[in-house]
Protein backbone atom coordinates (compact mmCIF):
# COMPACT_ATOMS: atom_id res chain seq x y z
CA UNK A 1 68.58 60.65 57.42
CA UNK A 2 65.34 62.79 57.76
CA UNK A 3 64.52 65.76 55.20
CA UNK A 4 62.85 67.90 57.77
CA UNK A 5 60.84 70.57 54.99
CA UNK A 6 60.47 73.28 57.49
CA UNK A 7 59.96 77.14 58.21
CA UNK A 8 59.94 78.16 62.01
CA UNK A 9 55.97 78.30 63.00
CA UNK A 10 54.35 76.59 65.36
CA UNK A 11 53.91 72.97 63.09
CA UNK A 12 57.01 73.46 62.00
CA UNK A 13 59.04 73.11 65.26
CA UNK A 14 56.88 70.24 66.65
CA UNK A 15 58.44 68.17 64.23
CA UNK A 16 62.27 69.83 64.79
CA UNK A 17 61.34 69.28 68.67
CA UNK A 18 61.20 65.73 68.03
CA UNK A 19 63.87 65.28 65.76
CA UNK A 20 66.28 67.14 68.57
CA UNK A 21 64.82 64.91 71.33
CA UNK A 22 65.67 61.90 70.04
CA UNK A 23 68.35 62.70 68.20
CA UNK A 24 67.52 61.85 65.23
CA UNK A 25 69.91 62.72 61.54
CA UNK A 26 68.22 64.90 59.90
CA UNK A 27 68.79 68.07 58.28
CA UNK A 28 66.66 71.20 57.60
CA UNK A 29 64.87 72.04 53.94
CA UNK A 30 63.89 76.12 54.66
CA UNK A 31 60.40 76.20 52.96
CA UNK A 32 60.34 79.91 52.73
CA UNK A 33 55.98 80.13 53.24
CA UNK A 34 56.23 83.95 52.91
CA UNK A 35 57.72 83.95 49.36
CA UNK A 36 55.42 80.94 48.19
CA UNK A 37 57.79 77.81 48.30
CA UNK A 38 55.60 76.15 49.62
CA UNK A 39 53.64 76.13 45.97
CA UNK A 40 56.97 74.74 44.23
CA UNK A 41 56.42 71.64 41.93
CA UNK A 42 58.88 69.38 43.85
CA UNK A 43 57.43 70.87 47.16
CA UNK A 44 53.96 69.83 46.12
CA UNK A 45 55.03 66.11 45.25
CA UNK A 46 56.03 65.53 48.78
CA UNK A 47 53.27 67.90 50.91
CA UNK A 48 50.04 67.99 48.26
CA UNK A 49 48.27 70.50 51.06
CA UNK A 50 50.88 73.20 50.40
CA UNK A 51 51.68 73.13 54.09
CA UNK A 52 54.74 72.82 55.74
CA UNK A 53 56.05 70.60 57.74
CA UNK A 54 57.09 67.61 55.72
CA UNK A 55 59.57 64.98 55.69
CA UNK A 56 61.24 62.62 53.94
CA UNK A 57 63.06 59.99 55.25
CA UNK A 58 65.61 58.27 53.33
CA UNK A 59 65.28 55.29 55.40
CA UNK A 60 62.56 53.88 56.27
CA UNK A 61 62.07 50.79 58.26
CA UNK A 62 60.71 48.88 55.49
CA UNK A 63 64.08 49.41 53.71
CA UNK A 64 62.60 50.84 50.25
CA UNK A 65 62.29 53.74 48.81
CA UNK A 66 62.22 57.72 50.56
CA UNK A 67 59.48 57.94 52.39
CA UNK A 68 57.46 61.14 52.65
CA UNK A 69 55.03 62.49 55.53
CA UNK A 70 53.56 65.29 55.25
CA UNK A 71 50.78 66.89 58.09
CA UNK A 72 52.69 67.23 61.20
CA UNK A 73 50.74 65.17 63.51
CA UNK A 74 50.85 62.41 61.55
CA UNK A 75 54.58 63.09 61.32
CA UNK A 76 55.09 62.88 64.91
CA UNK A 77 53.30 59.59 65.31
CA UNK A 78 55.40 58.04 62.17
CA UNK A 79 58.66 59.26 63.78
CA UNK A 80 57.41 58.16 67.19
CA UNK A 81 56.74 54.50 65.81
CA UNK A 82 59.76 55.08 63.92
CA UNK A 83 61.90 55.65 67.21
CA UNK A 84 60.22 54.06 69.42
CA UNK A 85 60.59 57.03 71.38
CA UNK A 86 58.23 59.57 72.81
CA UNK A 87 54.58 57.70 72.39
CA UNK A 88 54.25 55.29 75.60
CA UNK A 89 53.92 51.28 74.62
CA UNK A 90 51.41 50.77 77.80
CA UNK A 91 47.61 50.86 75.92
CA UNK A 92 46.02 53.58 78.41
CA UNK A 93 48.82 55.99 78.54
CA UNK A 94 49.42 55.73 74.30
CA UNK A 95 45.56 56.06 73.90
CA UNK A 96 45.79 59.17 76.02
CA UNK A 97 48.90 60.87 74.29
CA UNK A 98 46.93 60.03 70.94
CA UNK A 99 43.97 61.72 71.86
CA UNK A 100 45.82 64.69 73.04
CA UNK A 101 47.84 64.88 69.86
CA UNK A 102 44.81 65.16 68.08
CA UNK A 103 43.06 67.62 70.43
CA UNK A 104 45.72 69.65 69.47
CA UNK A 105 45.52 69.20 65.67
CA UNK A 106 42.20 69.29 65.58
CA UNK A 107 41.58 72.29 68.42
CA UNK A 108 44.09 74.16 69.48
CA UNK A 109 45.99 74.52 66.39
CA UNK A 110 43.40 75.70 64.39
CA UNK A 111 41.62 77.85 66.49
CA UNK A 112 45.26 79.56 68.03
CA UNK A 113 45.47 79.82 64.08
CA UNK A 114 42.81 81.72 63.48
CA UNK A 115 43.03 83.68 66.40
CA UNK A 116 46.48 84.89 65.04
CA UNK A 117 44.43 85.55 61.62
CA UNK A 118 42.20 87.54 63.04
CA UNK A 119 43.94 89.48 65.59
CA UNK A 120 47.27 89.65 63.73
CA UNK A 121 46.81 89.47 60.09
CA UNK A 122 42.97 90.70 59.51
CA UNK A 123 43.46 93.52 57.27
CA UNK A 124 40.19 94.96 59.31
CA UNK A 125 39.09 94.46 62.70
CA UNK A 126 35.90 91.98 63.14
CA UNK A 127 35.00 92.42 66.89
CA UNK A 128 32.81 89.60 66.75
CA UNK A 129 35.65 87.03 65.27
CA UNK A 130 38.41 88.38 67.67
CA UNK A 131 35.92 87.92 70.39
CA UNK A 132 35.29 84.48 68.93
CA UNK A 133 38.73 82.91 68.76
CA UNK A 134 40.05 84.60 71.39
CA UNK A 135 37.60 83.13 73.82
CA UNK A 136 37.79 79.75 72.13
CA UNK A 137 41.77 79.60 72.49
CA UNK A 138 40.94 80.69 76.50
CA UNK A 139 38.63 77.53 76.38
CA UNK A 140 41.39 75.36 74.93
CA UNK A 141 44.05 76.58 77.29
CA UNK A 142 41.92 76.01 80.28
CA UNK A 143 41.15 72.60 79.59
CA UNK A 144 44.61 71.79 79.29
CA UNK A 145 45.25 73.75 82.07
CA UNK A 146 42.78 71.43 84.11
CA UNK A 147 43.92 68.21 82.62
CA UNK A 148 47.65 69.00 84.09
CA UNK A 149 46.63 69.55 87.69
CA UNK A 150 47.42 66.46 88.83
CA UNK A 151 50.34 65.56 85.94
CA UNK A 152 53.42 66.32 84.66
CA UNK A 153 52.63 66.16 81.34
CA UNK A 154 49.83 65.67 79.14
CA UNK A 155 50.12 61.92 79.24
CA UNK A 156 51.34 61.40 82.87
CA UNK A 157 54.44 61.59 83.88
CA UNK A 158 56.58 61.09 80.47
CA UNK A 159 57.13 63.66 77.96
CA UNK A 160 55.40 62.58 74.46
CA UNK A 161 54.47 63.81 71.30
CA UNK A 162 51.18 65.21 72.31
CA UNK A 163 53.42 67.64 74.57
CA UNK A 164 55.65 68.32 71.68
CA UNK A 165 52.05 69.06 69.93
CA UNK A 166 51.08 71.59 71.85
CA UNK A 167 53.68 73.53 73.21
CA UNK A 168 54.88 75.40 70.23
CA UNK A 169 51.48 76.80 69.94
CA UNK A 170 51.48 77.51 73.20
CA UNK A 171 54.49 79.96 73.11
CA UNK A 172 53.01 82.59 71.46
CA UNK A 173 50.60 83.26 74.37
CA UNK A 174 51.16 86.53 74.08
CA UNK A 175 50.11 87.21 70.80
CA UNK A 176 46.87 85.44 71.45
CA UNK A 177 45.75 87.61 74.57
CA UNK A 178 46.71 85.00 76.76
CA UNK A 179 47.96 85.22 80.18
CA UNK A 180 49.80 82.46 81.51
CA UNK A 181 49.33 83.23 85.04
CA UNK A 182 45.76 82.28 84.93
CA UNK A 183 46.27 79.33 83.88
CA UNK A 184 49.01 78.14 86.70
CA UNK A 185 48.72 74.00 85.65
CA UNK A 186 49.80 74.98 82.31
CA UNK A 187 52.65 77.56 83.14
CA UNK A 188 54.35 75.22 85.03
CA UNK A 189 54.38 72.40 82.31
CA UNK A 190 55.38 75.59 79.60
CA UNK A 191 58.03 76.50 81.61
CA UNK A 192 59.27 72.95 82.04
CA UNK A 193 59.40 72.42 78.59
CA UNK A 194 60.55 75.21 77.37
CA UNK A 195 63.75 74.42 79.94
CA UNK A 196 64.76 71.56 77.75
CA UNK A 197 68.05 71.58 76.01
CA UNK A 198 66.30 70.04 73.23
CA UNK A 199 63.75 72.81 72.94
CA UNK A 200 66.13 74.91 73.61
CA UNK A 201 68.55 73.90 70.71
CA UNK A 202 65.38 73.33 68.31
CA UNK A 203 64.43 77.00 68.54
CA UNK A 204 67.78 78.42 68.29
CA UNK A 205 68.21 76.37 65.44
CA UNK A 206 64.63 77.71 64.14
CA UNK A 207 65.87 81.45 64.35
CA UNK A 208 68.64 80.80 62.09
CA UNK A 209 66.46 79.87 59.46
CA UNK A 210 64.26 82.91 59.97
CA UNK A 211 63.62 85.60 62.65
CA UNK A 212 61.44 87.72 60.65
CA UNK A 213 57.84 87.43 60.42
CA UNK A 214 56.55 85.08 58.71
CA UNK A 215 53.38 87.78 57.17
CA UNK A 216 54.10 91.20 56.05
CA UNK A 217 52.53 93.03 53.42
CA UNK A 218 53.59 91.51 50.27
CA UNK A 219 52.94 87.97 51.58
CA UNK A 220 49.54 88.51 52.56
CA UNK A 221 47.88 88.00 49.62
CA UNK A 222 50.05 84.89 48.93
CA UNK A 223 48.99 82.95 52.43
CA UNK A 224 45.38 84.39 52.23
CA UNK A 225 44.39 84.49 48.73
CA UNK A 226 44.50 80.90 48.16
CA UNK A 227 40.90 79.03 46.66
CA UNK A 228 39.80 75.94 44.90
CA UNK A 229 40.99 77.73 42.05
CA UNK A 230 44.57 78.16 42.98
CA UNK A 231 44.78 74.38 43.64
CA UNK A 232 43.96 73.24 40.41
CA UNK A 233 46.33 75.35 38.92
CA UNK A 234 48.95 74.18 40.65
């Protein structure tokens, strides 16, 4: 059985993706971000970032104790090796889903983030970081978009984890200033994914733990305000 510590953003239903793919037991932990769960004690011993998603998996292949993961694309690879499912055993095709899974944590992620930030969540308008990270997630999306011309998916023709990555950031296009018609390579794998009973299921599943936004108002403070401070008080 998997603990899947979750609230339905982006990193949060890469993990629930996977978990619905390869049907996997697990069960959801709502880690409401908005009203600061995520800065719970027992929360804390399991994800020390005070990030969601984690997990905790009650048996792990070594047969000891709960195991917890926390950072979701380190998640996806544990539950990949875990599987065996979704991460390809040939060397080139594994090498290229791993460096696509980190693109993704390491680019698109946080630069889609702070695009939402700023264009979202700002409480004023900076023209020059809009500009910034809206251009940079255009960037992103057309290099992905070039790298599937001539693929199915990121790492060939299998669906993997780096796909699971990078689509849930990808479905807020909208949001970003994003058009998906300019970037046809890219709308075609989106659309193909998002087809998927599995993705399907995981975000209907995701919208019964919350449909309402994850910032408002009184949460603002709570995701933003957070320092070096805050940590060690925690």
């Amino acid at each position: 059985m998997i603990d899947l510590h979750f609230w339905p953003t982006p990193n949060g239903y890469k993990v629930l993706m996977f978990l619905e793919e390869a049907n996997v037991e697990h069960r959801i932990v709502p880690v409401n971000i908005g009203a600061g769960e995520q800065f719970r004690p027992e929360f804390l011993a399991i994800s020390p970032n005070n990030r969601m998603p984690a997990i905790v998996d009650h048996a792990p292949t070594d047969g000891g104790a709960p195991l917890s993961v926390f950072e979701s694309g380190a998640i996806l690879l544990y539950l990949a090796e875990k599987t065996g499912k979704f991460l390809p055993a040939e060397l080139r095709a594994r090498v290229q889903a791993l460096e696509w899974l980190f693109w993704q944590v390491g680019g698109l992620g946080p630069m889609a983030g702070q695009n939402h930030h700023f264009v979202q969540y700002a409480p004023e308008a900076i023209a020059y970081a809009i500009k910034r990270y809206v251009d940079e997630t255009g960037r992103l999306y057309g290099v992905l978009n070039k790298h599937l011309a001539d693929r199915a998916f990121i790492a060939g023709d299998d669906y993997t984890i780096a796909d699971m990555a990078s689509y849930p950031w990808v479905v807020p296009h909208k949001r970003q200033q994003m058009d998906l018609d300019d970037f046809p390579h890219l709308k075609r794998w989106f659309e193909s994914i998002r087809a998927r009973t599995a993705t399907v299921r995981a975000y209907e599943r995701g919208a019964q733990v919350s449909d309402k936004p994850v910032v408002d108002e009184q949460s603002r403070k709570l995701l933003f305000g957070q320092n070096a401070d805050t940590v060690a008080k925690q």
